[in-house]
Protein backbone atom coordinates (compact mmCIF):
# COMPACT_ATOMS: atom_id res chain seq x y z
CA UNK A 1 31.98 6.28 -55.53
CA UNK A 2 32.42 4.56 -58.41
CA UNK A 3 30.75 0.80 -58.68
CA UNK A 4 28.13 0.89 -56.33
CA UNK A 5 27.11 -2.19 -53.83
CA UNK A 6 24.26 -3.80 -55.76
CA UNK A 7 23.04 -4.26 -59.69
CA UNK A 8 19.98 -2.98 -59.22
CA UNK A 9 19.60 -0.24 -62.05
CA UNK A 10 17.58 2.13 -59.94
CA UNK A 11 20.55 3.09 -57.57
CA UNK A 12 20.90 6.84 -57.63
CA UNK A 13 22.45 9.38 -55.21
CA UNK A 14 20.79 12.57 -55.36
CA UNK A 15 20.60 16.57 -53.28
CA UNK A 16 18.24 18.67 -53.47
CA UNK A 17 17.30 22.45 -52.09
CA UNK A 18 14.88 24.74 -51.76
CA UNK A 19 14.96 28.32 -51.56
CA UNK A 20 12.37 30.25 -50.60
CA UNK A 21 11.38 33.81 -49.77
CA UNK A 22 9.20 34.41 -46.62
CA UNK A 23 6.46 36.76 -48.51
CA UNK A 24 5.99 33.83 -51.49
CA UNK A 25 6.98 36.08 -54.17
CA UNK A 26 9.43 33.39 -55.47
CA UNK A 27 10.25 29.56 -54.86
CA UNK A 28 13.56 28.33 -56.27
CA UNK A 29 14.06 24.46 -56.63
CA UNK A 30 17.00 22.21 -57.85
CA UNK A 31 18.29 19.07 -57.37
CA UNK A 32 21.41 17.02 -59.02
CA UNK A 33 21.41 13.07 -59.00
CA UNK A 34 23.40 10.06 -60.58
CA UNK A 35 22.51 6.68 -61.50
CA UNK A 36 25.61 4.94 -61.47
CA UNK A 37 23.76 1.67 -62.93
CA UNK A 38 22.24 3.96 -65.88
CA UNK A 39 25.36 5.85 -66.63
CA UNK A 40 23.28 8.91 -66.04
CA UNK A 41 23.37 12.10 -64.54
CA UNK A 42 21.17 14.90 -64.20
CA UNK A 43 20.16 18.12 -62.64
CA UNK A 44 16.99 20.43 -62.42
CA UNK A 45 16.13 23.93 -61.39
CA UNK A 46 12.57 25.49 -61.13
CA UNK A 47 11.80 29.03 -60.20
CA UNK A 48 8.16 29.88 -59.73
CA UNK A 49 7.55 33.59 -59.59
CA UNK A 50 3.57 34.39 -60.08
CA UNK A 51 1.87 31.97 -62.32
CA UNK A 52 4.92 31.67 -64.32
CA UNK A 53 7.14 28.52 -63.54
CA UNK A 54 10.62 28.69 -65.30
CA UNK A 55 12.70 25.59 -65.40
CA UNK A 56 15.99 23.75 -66.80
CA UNK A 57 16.80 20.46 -67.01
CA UNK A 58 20.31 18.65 -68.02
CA UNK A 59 21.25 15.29 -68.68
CA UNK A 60 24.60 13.62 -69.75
CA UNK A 61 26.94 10.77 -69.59
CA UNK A 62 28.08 9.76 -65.89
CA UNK A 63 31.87 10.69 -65.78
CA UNK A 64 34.92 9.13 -63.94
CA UNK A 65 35.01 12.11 -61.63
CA UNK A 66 32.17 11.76 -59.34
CA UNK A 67 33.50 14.44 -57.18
CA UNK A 68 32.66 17.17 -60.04
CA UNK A 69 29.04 18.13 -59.15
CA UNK A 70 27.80 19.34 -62.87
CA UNK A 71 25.53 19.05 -65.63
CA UNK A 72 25.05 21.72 -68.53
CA UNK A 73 24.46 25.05 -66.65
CA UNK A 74 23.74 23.46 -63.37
CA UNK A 75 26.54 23.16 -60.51
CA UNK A 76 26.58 22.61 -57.41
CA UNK A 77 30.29 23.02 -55.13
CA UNK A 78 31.39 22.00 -51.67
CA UNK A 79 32.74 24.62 -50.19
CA UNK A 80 32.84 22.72 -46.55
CA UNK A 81 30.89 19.65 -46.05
CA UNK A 82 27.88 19.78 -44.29
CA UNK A 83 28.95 23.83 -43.62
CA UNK A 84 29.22 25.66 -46.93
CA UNK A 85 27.61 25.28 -50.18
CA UNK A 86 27.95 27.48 -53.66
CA UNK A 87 24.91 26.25 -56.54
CA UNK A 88 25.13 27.51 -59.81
CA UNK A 89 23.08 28.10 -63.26
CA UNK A 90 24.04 30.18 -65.84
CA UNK A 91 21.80 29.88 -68.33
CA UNK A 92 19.87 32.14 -70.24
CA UNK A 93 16.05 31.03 -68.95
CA UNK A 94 17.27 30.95 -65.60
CA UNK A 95 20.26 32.18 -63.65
CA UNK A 96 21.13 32.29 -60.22
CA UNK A 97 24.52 32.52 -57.93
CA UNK A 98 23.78 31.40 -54.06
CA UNK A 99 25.67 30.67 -50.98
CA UNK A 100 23.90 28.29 -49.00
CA UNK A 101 25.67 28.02 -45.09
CA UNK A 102 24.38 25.60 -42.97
CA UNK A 103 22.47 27.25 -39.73
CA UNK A 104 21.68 23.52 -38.07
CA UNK A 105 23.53 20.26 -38.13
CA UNK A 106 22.25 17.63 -40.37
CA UNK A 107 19.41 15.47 -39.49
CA UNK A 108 19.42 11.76 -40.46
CA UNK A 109 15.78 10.81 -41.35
CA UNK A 110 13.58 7.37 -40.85
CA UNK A 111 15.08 4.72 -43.22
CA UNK A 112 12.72 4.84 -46.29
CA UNK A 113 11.45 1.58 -47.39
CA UNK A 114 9.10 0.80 -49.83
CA UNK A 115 7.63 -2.92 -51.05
CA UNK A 116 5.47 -3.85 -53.81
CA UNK A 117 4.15 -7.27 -53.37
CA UNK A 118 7.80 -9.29 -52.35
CA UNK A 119 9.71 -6.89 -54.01
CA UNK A 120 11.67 -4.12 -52.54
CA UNK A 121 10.88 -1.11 -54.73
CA UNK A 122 12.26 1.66 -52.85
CA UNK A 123 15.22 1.84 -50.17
CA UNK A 124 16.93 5.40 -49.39
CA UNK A 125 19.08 6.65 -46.55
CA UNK A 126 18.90 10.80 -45.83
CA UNK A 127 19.19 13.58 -44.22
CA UNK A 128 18.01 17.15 -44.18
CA UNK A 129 19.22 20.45 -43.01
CA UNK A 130 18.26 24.11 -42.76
CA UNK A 131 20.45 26.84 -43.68
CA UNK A 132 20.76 30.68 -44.69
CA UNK A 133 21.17 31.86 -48.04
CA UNK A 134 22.39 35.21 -50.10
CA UNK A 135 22.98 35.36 -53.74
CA UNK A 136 20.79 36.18 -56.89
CA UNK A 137 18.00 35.01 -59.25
CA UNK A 138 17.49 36.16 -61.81
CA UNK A 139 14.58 34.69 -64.75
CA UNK A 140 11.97 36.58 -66.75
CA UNK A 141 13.37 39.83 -66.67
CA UNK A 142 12.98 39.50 -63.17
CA UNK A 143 15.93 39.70 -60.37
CA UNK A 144 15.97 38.59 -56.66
CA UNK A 145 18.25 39.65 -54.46
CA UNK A 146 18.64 36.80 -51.73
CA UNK A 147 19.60 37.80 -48.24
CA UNK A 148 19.68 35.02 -44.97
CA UNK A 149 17.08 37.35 -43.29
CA UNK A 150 14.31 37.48 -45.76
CA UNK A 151 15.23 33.78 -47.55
CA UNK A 152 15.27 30.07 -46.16
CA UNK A 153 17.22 27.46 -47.92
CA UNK A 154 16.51 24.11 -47.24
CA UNK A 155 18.52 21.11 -48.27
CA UNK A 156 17.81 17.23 -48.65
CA UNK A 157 20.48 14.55 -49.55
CA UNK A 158 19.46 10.28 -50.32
CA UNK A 159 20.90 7.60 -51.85
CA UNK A 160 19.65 4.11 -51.90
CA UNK A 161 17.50 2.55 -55.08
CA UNK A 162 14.44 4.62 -56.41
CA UNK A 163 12.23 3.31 -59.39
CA UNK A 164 13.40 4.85 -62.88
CA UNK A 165 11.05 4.91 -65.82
CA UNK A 166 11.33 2.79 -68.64
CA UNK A 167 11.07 -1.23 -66.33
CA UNK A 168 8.26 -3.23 -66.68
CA UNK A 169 6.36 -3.39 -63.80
CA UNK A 170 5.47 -7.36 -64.03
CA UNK A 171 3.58 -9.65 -62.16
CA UNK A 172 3.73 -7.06 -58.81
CA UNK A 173 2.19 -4.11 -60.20
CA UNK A 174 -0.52 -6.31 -62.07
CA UNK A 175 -1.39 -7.17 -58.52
CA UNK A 176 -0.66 -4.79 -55.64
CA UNK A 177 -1.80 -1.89 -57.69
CA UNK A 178 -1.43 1.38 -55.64
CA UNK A 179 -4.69 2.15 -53.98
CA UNK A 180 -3.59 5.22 -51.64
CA UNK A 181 -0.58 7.42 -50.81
CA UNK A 182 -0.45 10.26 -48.54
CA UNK A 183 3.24 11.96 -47.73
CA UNK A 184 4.18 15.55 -45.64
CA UNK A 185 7.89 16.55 -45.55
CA UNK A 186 8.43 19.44 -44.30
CA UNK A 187 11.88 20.84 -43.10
CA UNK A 188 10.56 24.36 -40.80
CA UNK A 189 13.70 26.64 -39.78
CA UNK A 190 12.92 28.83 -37.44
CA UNK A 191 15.79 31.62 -35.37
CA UNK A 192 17.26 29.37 -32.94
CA UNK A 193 15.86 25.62 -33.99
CA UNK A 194 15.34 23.83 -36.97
CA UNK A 195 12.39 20.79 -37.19
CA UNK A 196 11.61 18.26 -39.22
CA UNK A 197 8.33 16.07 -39.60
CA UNK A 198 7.72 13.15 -41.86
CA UNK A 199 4.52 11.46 -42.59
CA UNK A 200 3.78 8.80 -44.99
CA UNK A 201 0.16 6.65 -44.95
CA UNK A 202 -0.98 4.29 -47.46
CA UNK A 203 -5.07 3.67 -48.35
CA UNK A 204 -6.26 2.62 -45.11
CA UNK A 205 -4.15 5.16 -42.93
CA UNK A 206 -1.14 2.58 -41.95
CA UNK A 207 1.94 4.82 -41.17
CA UNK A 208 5.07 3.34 -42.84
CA UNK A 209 7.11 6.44 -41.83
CA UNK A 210 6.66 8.70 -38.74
CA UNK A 211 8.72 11.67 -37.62
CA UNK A 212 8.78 14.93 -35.82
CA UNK A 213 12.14 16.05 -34.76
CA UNK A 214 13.55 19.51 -32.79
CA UNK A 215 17.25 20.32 -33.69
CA UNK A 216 18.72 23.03 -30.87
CA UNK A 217 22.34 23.43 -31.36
CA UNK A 218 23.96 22.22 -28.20
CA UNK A 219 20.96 20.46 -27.38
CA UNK A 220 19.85 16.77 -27.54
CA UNK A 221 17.04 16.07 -30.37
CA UNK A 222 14.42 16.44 -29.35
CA UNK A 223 11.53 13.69 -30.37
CA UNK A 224 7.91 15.34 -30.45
CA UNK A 225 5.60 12.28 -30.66
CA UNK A 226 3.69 11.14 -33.55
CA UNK A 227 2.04 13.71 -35.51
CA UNK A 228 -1.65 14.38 -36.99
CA UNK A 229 -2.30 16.94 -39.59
CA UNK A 230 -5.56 18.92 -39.95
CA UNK A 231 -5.50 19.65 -44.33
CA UNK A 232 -7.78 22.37 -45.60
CA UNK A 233 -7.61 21.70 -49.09
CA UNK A 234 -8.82 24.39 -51.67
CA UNK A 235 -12.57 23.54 -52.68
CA UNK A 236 -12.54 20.48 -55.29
CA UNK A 237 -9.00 19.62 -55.25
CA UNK A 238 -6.53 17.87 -53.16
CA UNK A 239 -4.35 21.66 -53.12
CA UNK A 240 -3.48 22.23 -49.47
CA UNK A 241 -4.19 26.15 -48.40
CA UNK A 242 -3.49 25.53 -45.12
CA UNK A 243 -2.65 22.91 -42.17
CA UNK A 244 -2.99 22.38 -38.60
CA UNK A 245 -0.12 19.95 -37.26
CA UNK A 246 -0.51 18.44 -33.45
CA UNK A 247 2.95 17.57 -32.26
CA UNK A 248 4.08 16.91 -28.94
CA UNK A 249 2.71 14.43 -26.72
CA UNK A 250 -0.75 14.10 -24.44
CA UNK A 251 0.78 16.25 -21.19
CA UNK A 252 2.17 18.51 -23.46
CA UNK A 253 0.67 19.10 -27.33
CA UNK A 254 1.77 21.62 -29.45
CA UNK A 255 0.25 22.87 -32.48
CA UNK A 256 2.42 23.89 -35.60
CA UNK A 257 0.26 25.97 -37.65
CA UNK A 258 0.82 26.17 -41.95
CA UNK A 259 0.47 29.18 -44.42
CA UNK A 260 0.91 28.41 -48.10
CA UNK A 261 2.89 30.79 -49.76
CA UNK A 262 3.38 29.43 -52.93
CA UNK A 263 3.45 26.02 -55.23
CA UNK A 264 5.50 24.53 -56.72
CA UNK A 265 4.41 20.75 -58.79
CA UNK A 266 7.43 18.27 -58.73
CA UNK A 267 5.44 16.83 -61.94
CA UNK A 268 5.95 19.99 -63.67
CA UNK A 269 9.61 21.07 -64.82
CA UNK A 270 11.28 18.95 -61.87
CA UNK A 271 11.03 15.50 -63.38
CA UNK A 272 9.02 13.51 -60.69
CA UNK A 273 6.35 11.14 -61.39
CA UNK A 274 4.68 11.26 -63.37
CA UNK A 275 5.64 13.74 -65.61
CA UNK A 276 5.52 13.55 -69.17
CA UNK A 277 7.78 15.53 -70.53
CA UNK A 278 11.30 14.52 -68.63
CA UNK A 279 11.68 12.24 -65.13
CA UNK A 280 15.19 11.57 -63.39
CA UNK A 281 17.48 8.90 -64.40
CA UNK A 282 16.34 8.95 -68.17
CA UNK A 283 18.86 8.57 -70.58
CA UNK A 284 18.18 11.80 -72.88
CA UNK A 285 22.13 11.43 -75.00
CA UNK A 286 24.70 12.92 -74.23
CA UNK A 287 24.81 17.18 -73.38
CA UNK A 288 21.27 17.57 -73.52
CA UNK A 289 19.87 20.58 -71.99
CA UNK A 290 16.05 21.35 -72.01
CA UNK A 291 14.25 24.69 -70.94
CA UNK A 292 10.72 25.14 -70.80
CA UNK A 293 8.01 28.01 -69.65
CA UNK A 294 5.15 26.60 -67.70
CA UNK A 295 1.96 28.97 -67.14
CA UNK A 296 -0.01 27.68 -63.60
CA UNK A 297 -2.29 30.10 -63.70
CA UNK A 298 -4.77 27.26 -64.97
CA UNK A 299 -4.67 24.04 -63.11
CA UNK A 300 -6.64 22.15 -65.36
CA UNK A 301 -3.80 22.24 -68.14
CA UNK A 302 -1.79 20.42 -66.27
CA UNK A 303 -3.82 17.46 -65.17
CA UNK A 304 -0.50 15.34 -63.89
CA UNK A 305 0.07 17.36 -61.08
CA UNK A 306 -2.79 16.23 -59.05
CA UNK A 307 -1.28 12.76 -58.79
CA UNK A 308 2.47 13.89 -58.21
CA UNK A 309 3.68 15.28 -55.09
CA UNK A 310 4.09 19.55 -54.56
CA UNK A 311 6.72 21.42 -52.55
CA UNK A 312 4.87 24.59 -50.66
CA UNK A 313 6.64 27.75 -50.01
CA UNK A 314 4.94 28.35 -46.48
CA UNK A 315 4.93 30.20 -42.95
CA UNK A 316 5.10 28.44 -39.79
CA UNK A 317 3.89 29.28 -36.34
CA UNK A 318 4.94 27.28 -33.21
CA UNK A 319 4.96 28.49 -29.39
CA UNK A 320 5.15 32.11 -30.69
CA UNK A 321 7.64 31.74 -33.26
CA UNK A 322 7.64 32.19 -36.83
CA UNK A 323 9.57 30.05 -39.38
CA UNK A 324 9.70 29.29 -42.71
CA UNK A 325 10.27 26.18 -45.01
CA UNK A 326 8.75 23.97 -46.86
CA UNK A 327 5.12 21.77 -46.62
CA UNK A 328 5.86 19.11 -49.01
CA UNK A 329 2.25 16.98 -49.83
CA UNK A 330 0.97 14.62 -51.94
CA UNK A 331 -2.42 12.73 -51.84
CA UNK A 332 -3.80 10.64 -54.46
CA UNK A 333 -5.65 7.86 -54.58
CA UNK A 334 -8.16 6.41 -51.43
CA UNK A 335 -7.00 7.78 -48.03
CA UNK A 336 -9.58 6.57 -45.35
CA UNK A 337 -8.51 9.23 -42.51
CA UNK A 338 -9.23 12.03 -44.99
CA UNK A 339 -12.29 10.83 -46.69
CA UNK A 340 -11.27 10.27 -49.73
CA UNK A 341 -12.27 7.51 -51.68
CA UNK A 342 -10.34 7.06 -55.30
CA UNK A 343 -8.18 8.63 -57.51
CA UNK A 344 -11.52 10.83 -58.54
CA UNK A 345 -11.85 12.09 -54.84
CA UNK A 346 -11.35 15.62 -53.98
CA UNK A 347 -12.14 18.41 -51.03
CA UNK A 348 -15.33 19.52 -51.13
């Protein structure tokens, strides 16, 4: 598409995926997106393997072909919509050569809508889908070969209008600062089903997006109520280590227990709020391509993260079955059902 419905600058249409191996030992992340209104587009890939995040980043001038799927190393081709994927990065930081195959059909997701004061600051339509994956990684000296029995691959496409650095807030964020956010997304493929739950709370606990979805094929959806998550968070931060999600309804609960694997902080290498260093949409010239070498074995030298949101390699466990995907979470600020307070609040 190219003139898009509205003038709003933030317009984008963005992917993303996750691929992840079921022992933790590595968590690939990458995403492409345009921003038709910027003349921008850009792409991303992470790979955390140990302590050692490895990442890429490329930005460029918005073409006339909006078909081609490409920025600097980073690709991403259709093989069959909604079937068949190839993504691409040849690049000497990182590398990697996958085949992502769809094992679920797609699942549409709550419309996302987001308000500060009168103004609409967020709107995005999506869907999500689980698949297998086989390939290679390869960073650090290190190579992974990826097979569909002992990866998950996880994907995530939106489009809509989604704040881009560089506007002046105004008036509204002078007085509807944010007091409170709280968000889990987390796409869990297991054998035979695939399921999907979405929550997002402001300060005071007020749900402004609710979901818990079980895709069979050649079954109807199936809806599992409206579900509450138990977080243990490591000891003086807001880092999940594991979760407790009730799902289901009173005649029936269910329980859908979480393992952290591994971490991976969108603030760091993945350009989402608020890091410092690169965020989406940005207008960095034309051809510019950016690697970087993050060390997480220290937290505290990387203070953003605790106020940006983190994907989690983890393991799932519902009615007997295993699964893997991803525990996406992000806390900051006052959240009254968790007992925390301020931005300064942690776990004790």
């Amino acid at each position: 598409m190219k003139y898009v419905a509205t003038s709003d600058r933030n317009a984008y249409d963005r992917c993303i995926f996750h691929v992840l191996d079921h022992e933790g030992r590595a968590l690939l992340i990458l995403g492409l997106g345009v921003y038709p209104n910027a003349g921008v587009i850009d792409a991303y890939a992470t790979l955390r393997v140990g302590n050692t995040l490895h990442a890429v980043r490329a930005s460029d001038a918005l073409g006339e072909d909006r078909m081609r799927l490409a920025v600097g190393p980073l690709r991403i081709e259709v093989g069959e919509p909604l079937r068949r994927l190839r993504l691409t990065c040849d690049d000497e930081a990182l590398s990697y050569d996958i085949t992502w195959t769809a094992d679920f059909p797609a699942l549409w997701e709550p419309h996302h809508l987001q308000r500060r004061g009168d103004r609409l600051s967020l709107e995005g339509r999506r869907f999500v889908q689980a698949g297998g994956v086989a390939g290679v990684v390869r960073a650090g000296g290190a190579e992974f070969r990826v097979t569909p029995a002992e990866w998950t691959g996880t994907r995530d496409r939106s489009w809509g209008v989604r704040p881009i650095p560089g506007e002046e807030g105004g008036r509204f964020a002078e007085e509807h600062p944010t007091e409170g956010f709280h968000w889990i997304w987390s796409p869990v493929r297991f054998e035979d089903r695939f399921l999907m739950v979405i929550v997002q709370e402001d300060a005071d606990g007020y749900r402004s997006l609710s979901e818990a979805t079980m895709v069979r094929p050649g079954h109807r959806d199936r809806q599992l109520g409206w579900p509450q998550a138990e977080i243990t968070y490591r000891s003086g931060t807001r880092h999940p280590e594991r979760a407790l999600v009730h799902l289901g309804d009173v005649r029936k609960p269910q329980e859908l227990e979480v393992e952290v694997l591994t971490s991976s902080p969108l603030a760091i290498g993945a350009g989402y709020p608020p890091a410092d260093d690169w965020q989406h949409g940005t207008w960095r010239g034309r051809g510019w391509t950016d690697r970087r070498t993050y060390d997480l074995s220290d937290p505290a030298a990387h203070p953003l993260a605790a106020y940006g949101v983190t994907d989690h390699a983890a393991r799932f466990r519902l009615d007997g079955r295993v699964g893997h995907g991803i525990f996406e979470h992000g806390s900051f600020g006052r959240h009254d059902p968790s007992g925390f307070t301020g931005f300064d609040s942690v776990a004790s």
